[in-house]
C-alpha atoms as a PDB file:
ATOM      1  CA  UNK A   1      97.838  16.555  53.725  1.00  0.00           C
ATOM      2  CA  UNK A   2      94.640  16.735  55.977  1.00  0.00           C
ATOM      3  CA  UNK A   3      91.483  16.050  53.974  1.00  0.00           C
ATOM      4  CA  UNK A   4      88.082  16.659  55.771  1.00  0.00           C
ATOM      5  CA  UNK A   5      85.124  15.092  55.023  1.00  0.00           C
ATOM      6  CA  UNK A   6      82.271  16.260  57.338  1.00  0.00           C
ATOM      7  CA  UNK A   7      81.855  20.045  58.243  1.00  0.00           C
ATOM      8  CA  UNK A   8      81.964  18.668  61.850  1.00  0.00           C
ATOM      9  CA  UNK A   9      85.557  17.824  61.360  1.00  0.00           C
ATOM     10  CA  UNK A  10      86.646  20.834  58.972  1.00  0.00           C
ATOM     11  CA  UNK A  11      85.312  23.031  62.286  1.00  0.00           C
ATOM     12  CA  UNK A  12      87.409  21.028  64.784  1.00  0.00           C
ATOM     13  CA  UNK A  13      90.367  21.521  62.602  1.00  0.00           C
ATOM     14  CA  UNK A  14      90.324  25.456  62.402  1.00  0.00           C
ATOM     15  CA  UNK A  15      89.505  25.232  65.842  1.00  0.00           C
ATOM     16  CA  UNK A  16      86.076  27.130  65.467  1.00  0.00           C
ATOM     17  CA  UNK A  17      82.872  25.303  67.335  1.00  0.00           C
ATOM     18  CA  UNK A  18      80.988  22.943  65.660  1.00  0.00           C
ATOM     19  CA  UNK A  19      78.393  24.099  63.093  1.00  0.00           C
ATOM     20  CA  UNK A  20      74.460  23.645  64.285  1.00  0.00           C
ATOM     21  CA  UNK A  21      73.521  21.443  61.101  1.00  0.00           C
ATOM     22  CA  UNK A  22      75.827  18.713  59.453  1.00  0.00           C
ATOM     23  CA  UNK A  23      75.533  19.819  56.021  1.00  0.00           C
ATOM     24  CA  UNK A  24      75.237  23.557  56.204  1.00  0.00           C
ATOM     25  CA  UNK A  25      77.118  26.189  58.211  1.00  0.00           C
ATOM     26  CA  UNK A  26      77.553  29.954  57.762  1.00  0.00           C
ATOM     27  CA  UNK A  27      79.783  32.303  60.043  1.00  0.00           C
ATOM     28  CA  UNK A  28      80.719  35.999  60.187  1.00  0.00           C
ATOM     29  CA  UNK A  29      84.669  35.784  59.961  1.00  0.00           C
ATOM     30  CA  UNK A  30      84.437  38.086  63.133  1.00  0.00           C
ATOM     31  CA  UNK A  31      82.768  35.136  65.726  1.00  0.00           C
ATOM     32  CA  UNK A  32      86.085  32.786  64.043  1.00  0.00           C
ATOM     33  CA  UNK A  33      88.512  34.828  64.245  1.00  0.00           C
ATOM     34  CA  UNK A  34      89.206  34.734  68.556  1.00  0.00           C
ATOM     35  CA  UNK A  35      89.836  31.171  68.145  1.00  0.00           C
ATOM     36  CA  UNK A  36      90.661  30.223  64.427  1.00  0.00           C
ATOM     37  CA  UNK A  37      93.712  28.788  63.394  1.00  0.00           C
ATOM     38  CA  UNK A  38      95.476  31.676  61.899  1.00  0.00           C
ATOM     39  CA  UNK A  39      98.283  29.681  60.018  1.00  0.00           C
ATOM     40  CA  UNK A  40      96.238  26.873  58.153  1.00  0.00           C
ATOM     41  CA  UNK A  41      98.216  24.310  56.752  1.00  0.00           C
ATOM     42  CA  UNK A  42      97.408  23.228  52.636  1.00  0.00           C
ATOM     43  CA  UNK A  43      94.110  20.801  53.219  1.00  0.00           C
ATOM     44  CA  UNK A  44      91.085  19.217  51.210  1.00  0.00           C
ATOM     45  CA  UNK A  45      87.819  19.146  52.246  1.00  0.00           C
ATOM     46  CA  UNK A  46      84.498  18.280  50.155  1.00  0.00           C
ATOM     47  CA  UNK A  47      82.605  20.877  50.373  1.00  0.00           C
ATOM     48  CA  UNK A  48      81.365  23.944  48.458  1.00  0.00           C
ATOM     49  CA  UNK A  49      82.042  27.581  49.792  1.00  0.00           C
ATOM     50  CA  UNK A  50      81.082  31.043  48.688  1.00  0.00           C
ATOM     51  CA  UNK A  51      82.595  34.192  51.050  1.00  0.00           C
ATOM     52  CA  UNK A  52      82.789  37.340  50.956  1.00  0.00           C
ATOM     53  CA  UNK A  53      85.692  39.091  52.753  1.00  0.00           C
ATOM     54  CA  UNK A  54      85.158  42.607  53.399  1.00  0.00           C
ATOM     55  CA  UNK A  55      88.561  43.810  54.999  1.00  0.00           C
ATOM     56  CA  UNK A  56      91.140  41.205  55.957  1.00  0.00           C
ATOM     57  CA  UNK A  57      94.968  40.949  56.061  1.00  0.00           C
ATOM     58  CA  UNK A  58      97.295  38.330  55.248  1.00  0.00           C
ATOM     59  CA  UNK A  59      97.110  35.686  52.444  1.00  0.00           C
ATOM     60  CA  UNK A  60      94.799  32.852  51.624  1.00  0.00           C
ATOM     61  CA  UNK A  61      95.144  30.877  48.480  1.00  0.00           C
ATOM     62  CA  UNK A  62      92.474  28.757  46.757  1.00  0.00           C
ATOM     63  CA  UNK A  63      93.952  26.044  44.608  1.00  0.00           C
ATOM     64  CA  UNK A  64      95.805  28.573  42.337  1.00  0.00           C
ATOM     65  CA  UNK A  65      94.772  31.321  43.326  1.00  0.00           C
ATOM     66  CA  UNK A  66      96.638  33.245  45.319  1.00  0.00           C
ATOM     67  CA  UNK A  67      95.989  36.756  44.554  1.00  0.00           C
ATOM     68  CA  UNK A  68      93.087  38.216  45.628  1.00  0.00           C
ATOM     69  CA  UNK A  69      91.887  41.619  44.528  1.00  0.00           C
ATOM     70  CA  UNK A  70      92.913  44.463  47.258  1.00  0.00           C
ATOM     71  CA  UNK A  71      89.272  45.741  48.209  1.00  0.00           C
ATOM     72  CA  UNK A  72      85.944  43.433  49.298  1.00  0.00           C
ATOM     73  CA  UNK A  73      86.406  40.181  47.367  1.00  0.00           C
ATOM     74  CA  UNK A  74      84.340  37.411  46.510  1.00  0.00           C
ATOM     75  CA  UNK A  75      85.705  33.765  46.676  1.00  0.00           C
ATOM     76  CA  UNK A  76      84.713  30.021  46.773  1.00  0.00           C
ATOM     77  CA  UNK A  77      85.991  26.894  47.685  1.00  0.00           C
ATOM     78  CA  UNK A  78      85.309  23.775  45.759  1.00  0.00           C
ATOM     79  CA  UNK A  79      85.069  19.677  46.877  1.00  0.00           C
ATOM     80  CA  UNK A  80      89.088  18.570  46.577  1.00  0.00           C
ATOM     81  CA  UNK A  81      90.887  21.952  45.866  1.00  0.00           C
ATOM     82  CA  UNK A  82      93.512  22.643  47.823  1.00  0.00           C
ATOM     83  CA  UNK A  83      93.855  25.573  50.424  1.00  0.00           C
ATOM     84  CA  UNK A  84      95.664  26.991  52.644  1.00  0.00           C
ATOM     85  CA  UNK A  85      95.911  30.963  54.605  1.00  0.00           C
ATOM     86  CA  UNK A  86      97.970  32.819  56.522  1.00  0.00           C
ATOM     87  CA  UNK A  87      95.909  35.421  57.941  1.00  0.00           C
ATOM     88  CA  UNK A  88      96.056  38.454  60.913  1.00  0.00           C
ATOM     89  CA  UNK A  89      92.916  38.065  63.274  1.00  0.00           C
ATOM     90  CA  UNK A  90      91.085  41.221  61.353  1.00  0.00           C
ATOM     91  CA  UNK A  91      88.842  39.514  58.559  1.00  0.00           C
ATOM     92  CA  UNK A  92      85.438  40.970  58.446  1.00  0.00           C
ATOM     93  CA  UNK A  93      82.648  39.212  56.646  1.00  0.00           C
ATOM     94  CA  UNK A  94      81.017  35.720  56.093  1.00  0.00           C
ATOM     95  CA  UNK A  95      81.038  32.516  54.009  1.00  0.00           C
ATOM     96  CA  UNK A  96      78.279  29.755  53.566  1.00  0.00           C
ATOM     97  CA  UNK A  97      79.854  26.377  53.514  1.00  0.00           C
ATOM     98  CA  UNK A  98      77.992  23.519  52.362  1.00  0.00           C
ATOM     99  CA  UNK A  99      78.024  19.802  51.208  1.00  0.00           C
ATOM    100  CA  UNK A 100      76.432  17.101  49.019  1.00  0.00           C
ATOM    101  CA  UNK A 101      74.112  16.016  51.124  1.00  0.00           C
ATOM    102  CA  UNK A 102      72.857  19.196  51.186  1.00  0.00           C
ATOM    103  CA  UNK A 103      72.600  19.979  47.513  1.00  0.00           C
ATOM    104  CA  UNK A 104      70.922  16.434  47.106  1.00  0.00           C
ATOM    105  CA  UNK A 105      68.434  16.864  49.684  1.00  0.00           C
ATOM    106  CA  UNK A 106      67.667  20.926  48.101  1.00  0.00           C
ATOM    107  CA  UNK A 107      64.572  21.446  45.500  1.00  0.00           C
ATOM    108  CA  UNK A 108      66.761  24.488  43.934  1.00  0.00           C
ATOM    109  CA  UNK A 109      70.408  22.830  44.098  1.00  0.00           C
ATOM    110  CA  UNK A 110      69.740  19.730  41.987  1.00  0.00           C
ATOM    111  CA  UNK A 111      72.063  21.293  38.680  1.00  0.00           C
ATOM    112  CA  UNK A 112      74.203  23.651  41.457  1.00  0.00           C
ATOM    113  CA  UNK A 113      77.504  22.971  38.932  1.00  0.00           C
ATOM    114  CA  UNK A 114      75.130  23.548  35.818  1.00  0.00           C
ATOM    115  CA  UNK A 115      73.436  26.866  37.365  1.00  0.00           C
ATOM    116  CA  UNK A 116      76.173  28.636  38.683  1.00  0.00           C
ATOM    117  CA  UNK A 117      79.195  27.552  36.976  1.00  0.00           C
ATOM    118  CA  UNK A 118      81.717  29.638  39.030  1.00  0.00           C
ATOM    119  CA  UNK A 119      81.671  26.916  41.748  1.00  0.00           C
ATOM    120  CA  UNK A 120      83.898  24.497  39.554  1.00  0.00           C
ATOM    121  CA  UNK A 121      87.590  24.600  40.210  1.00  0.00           C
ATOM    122  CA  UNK A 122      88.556  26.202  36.941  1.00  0.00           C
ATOM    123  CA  UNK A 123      86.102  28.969  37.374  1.00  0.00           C
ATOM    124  CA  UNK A 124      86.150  29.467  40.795  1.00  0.00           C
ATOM    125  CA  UNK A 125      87.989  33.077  40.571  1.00  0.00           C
ATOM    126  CA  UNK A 126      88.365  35.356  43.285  1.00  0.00           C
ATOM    127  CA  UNK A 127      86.734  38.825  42.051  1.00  0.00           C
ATOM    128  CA  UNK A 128      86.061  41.996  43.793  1.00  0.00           C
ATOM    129  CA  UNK A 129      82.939  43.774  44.534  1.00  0.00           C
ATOM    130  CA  UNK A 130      81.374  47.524  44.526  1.00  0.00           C
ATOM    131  CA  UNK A 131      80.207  48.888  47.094  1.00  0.00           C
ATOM    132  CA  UNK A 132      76.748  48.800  46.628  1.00  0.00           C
ATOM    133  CA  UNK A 133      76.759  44.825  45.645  1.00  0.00           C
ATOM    134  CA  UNK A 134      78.371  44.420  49.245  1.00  0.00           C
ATOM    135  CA  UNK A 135      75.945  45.883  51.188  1.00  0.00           C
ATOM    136  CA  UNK A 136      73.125  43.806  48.979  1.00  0.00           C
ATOM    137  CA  UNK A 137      75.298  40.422  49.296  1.00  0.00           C
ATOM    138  CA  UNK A 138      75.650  41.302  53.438  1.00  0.00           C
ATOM    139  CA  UNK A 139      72.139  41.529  53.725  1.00  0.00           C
ATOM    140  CA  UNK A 140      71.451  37.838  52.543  1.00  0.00           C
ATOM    141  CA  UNK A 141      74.517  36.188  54.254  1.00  0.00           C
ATOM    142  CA  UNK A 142      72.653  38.300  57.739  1.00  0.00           C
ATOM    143  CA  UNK A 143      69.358  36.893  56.903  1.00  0.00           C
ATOM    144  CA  UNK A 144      70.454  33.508  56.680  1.00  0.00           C
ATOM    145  CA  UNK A 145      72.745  34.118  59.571  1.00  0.00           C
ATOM    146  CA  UNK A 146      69.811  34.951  61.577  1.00  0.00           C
ATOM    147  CA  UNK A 147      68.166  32.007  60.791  1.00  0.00           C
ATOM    148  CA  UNK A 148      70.955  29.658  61.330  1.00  0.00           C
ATOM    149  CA  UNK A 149      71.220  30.897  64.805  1.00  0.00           C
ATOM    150  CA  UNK A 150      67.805  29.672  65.731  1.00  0.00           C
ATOM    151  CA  UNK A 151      67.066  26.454  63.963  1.00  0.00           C
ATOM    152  CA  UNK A 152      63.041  25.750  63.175  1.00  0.00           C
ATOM    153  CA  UNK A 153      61.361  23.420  61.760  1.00  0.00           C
ATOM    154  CA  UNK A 154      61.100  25.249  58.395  1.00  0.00           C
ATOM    155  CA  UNK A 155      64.575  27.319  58.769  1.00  0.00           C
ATOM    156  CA  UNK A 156      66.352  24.902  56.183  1.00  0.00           C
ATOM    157  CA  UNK A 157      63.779  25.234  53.566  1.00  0.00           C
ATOM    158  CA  UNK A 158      64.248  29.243  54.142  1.00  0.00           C
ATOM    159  CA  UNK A 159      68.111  28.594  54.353  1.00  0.00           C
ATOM    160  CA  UNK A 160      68.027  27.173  50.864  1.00  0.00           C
ATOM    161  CA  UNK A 161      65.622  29.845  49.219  1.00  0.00           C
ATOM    162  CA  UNK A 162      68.309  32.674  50.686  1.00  0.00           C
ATOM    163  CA  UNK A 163      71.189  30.846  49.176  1.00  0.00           C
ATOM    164  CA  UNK A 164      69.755  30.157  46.205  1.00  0.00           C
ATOM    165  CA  UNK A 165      69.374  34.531  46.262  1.00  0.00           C
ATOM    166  CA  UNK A 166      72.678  34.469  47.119  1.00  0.00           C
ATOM    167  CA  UNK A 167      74.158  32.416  44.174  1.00  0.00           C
ATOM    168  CA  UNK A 168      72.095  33.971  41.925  1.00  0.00           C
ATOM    169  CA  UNK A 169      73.651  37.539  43.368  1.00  0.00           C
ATOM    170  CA  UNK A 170      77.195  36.818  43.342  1.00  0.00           C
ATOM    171  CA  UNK A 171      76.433  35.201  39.568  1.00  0.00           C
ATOM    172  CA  UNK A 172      75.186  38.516  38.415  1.00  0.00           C
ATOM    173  CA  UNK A 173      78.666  40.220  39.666  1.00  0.00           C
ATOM    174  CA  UNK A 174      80.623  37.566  38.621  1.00  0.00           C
ATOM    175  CA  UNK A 175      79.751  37.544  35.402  1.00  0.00           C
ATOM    176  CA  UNK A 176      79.592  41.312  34.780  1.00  0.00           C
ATOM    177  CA  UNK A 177      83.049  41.125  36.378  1.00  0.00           C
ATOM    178  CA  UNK A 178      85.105  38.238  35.350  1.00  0.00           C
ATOM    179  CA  UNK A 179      86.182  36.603  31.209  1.00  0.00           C
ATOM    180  CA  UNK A 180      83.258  34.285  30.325  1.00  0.00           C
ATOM    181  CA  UNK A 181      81.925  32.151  27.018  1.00  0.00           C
ATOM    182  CA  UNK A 182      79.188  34.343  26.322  1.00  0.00           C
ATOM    183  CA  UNK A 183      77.557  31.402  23.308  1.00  0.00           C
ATOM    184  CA  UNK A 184      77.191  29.267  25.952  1.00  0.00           C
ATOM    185  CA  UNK A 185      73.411  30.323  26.588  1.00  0.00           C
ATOM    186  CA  UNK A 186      72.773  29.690  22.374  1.00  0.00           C
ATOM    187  CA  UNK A 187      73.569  26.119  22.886  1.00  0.00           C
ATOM    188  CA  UNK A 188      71.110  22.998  23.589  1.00  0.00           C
ATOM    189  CA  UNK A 189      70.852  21.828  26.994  1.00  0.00           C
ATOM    190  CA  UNK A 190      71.385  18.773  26.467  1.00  0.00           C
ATOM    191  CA  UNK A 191      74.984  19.867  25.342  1.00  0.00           C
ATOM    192  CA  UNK A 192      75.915  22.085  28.054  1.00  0.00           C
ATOM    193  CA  UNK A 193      74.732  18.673  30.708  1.00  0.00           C
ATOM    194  CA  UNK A 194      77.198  16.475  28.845  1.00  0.00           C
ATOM    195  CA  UNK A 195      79.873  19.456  29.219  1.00  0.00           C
ATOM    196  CA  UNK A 196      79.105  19.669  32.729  1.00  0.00           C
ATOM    197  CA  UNK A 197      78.841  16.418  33.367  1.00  0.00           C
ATOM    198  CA  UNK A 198      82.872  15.946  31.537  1.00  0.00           C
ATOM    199  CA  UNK A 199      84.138  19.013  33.360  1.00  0.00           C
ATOM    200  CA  UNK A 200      82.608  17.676  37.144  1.00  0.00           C
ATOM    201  CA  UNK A 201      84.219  13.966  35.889  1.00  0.00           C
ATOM    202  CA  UNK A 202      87.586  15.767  35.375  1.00  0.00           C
ATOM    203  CA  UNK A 203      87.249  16.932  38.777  1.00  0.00           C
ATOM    204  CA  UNK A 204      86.675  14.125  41.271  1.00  0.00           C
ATOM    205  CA  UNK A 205      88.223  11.170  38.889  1.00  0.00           C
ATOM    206  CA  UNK A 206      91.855  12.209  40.028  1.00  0.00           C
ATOM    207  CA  UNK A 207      90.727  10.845  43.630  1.00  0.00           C
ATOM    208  CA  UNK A 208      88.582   7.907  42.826  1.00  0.00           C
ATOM    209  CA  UNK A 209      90.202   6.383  40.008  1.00  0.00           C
ATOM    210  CA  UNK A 210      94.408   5.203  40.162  1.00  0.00           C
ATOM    211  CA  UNK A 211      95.188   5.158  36.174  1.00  0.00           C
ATOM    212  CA  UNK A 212      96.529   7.284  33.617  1.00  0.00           C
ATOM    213  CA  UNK A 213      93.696   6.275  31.985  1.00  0.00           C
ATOM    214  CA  UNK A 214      92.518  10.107  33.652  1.00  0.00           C
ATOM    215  CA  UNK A 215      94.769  11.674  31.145  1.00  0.00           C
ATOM    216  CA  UNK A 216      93.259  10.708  28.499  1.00  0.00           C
ATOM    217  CA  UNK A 217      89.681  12.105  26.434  1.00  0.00           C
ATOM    218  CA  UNK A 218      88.716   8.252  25.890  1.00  0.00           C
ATOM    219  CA  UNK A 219      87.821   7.304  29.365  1.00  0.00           C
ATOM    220  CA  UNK A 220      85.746  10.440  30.375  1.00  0.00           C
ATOM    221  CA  UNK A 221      83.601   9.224  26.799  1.00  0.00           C
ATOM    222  CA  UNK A 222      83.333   5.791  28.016  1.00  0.00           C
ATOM    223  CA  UNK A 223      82.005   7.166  31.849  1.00  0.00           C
ATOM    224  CA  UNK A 224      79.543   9.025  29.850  1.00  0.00           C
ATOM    225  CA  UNK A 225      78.501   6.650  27.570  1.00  0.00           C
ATOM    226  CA  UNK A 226      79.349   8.884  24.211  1.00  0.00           C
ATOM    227  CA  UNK A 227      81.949   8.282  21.306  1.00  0.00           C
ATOM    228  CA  UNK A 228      85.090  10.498  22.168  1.00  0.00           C
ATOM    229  CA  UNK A 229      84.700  12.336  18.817  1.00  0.00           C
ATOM    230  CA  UNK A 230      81.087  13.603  19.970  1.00  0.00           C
ATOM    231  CA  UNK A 231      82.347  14.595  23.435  1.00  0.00           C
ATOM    232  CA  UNK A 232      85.405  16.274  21.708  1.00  0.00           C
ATOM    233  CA  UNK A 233      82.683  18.038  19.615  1.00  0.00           C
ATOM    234  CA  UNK A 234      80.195  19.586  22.164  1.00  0.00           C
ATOM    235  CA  UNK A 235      83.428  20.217  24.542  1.00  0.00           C
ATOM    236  CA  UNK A 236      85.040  22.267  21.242  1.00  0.00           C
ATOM    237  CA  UNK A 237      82.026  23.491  19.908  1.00  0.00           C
ATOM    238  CA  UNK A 238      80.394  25.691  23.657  1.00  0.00           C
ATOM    239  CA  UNK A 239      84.029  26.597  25.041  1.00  0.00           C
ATOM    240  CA  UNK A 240      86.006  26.666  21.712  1.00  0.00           C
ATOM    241  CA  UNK A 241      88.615  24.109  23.830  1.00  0.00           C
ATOM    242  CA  UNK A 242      89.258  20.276  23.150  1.00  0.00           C
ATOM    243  CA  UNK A 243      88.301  17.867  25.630  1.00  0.00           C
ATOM    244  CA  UNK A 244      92.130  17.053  25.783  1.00  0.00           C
ATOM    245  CA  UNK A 245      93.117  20.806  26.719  1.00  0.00           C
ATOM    246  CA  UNK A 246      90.375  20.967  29.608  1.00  0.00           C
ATOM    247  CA  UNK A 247      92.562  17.916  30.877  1.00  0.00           C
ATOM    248  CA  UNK A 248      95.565  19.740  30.420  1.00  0.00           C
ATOM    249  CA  UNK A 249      94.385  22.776  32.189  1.00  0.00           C
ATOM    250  CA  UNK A 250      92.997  20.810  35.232  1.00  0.00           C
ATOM    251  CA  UNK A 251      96.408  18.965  35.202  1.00  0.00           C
ATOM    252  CA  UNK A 252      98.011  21.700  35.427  1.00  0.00           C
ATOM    253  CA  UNK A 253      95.873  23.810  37.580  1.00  0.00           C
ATOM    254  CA  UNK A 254      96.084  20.821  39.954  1.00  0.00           C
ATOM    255  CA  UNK A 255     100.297  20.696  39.773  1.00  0.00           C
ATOM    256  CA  UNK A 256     100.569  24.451  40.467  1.00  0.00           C
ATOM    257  CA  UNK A 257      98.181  23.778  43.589  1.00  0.00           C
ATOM    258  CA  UNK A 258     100.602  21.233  45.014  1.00  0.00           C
ATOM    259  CA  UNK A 259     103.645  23.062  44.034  1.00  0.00           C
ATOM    260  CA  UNK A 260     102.483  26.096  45.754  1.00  0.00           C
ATOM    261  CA  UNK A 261     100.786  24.927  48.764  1.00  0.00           C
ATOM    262  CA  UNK A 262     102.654  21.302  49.987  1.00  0.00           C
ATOM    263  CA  UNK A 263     105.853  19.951  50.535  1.00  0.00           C
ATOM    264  CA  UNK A 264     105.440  16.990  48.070  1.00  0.00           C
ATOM    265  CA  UNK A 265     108.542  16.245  46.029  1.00  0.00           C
ATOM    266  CA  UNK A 266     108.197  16.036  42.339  1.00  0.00           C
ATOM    267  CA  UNK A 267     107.880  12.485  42.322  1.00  0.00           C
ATOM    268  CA  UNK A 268     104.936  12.310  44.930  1.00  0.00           C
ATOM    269  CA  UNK A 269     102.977  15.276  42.656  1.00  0.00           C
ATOM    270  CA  UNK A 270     103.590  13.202  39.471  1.00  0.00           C
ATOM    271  CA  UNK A 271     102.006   9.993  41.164  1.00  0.00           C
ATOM    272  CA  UNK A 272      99.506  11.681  42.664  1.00  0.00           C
ATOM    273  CA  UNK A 273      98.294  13.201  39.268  1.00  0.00           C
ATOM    274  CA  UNK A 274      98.676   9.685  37.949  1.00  0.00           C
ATOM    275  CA  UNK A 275     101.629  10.678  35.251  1.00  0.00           C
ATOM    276  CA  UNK A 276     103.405   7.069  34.684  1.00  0.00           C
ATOM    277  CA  UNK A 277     106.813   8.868  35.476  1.00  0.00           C
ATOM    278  CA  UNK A 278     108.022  11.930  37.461  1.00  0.00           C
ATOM    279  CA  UNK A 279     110.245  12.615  33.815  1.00  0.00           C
ATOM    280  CA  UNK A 280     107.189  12.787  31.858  1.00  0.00           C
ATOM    281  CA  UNK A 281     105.028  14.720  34.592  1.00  0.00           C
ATOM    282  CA  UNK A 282     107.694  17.551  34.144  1.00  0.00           C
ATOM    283  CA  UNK A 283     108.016  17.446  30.500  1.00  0.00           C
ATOM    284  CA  UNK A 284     104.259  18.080  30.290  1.00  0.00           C
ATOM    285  CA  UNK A 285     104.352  20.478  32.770  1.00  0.00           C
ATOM    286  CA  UNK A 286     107.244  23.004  30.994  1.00  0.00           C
ATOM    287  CA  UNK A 287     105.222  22.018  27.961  1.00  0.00           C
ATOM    288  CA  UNK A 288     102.386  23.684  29.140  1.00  0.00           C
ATOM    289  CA  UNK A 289     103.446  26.414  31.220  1.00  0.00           C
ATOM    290  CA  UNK A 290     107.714  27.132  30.151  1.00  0.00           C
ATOM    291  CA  UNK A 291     108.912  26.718  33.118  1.00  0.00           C
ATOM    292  CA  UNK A 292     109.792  23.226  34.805  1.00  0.00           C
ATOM    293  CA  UNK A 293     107.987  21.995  38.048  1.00  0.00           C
ATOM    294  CA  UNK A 294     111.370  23.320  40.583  1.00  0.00           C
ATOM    295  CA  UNK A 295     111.331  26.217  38.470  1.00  0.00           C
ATOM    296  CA  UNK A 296     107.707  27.235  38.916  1.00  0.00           C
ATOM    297  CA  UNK A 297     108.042  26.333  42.407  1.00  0.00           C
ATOM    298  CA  UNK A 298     111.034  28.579  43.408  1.00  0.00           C
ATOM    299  CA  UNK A 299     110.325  31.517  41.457  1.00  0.00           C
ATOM    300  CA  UNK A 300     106.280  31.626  43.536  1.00  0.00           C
END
């Protein structure tokens, strides 16, 4: 499976021209889709993206989600999930697409994961929009469009004061939209970093680390320096989950993603989510979800 790591070589690989700044690019689907790769392969890239796709055919499927409401429809990639589209050459709209570097460098994108929690893989859910909240999303992805075009000296500080509009935006209609835990907000803020901090760990240690030891509550405590019965605590306490079951559900999220999008036998998914045995990767799995890994797999 291709995995990109610079925007430079996610560009090449759709077959779009390269984006004018190394950590930041924004396109109208329009301008891609001449050229664009129209049948996209499952990939990984590390980046985070926020569209909005106001008529388009065909399918494109976000880690596990491949159902996208039927009328303009906001979606986001995240670093690591796993995507893939098969799409007619008639998508109107944009998407921002940007990367670490460019969060780090940003004065409003230090706590981007803590601030707009929709950009994490588990919330990252496609959701549609009225038509009034399209035309006010359009006119910030045109404004910074505008300004991407011709780079200034101070067009990235205005680039980052329109997204930060824009997340802000699309987290108004996502919320008033989509299933969240309103108590969050009632909680210290201290608790809701640690929380963060677990669910971003849960994220990215399935690539860096090579153990089991990813399966299990104790070793997301010891990265964070806490006792596994506090973490378990907070964790239980803001989204009414154990630590163990937000495992689980990544785990699972994760298996569904490879199941639906790659080739990769059974045995090559279980490794690659680290399970000591392909056996015990699909007991968990028809634990979890009923059905076994083939069985999942044919009936999508």
């Amino acid at each position: 499976m291709q995995h990109f790591k610079t925007i430079e070589a996610y560009c090449k690989a759709i077959n779009i021209p390269n984006s004018k700044h190394p950590y930041f690019d924004i396109r109208s689907f329009e301008e891609n889709m001449p050229t664009v790769v129209h049948n996209m392969e499952p990939f990984k890239h590390e980046f985070f993206a926020v569209a909005i796709k106001v008529e388009g055919s065909g399918k494109a499927i976000s880690g596990h989600h491949s159902n996208f409401p039927e009328g303009a429809t906001v979606f986001f990639n995240s670093p690591f999930q796993i995507i893939s589209w098969d799409i007619l050459p008639d998508w109107e709209g944009y998407y921002i697409i940007f990367s670490k570097e460019f969060i780090s460098q940003s004065k409003y994108l230090t706590h981007l994961l803590q601030d707009f929690p929709y950009l994490k893989i588990d919330k990252a859910i496609p959701f549609e929009v009225q038509p009034h909240e399209v035309s006010k999303l359009l006119q910030i992805y045109e404004s910074i469009y505008e300004e991407q075009q011709n780079l200034k000296k101070d067009s990235i500080a205005i680039i980052e004061a329109h997204v930060l509009v824009l997340l802000n935006f699309v987290k108004r209609f996502f919320e008033a939209q989509v299933s969240k835990e309103d108590a969050t907000a009632e909680f210290r803020k201290a608790d809701i970093s640690l929380l963060s901090r677990f669910q971003t760990l849960i994220e990215t240690s399935f690539y860096t680390a090579n153990s089991n030891k990813t399966h299990s509550p104790s070793y997301y405590a010891q990265q964070l320096a806490v006792h596994p019965n506090h973490l378990n605590a907070i964790v239980k306490q803001i989204t009414g989950h154990t630590a163990k079951a937000h495992i689980h559900n990544h785990l699972v999220r994760m298996a569904k993603s490879h199941l639906l999008q790659t080739e990769m036998s059974i045995k090559e998914i279980a490794y690659s989510l680290q399970f000591d045995s392909p056996n015990n990767f699909s007991s968990f799995f028809k634990k979890q979800t009923g059905q076994t890994p083939n069985s999942f797999r044919k009936n999508k």
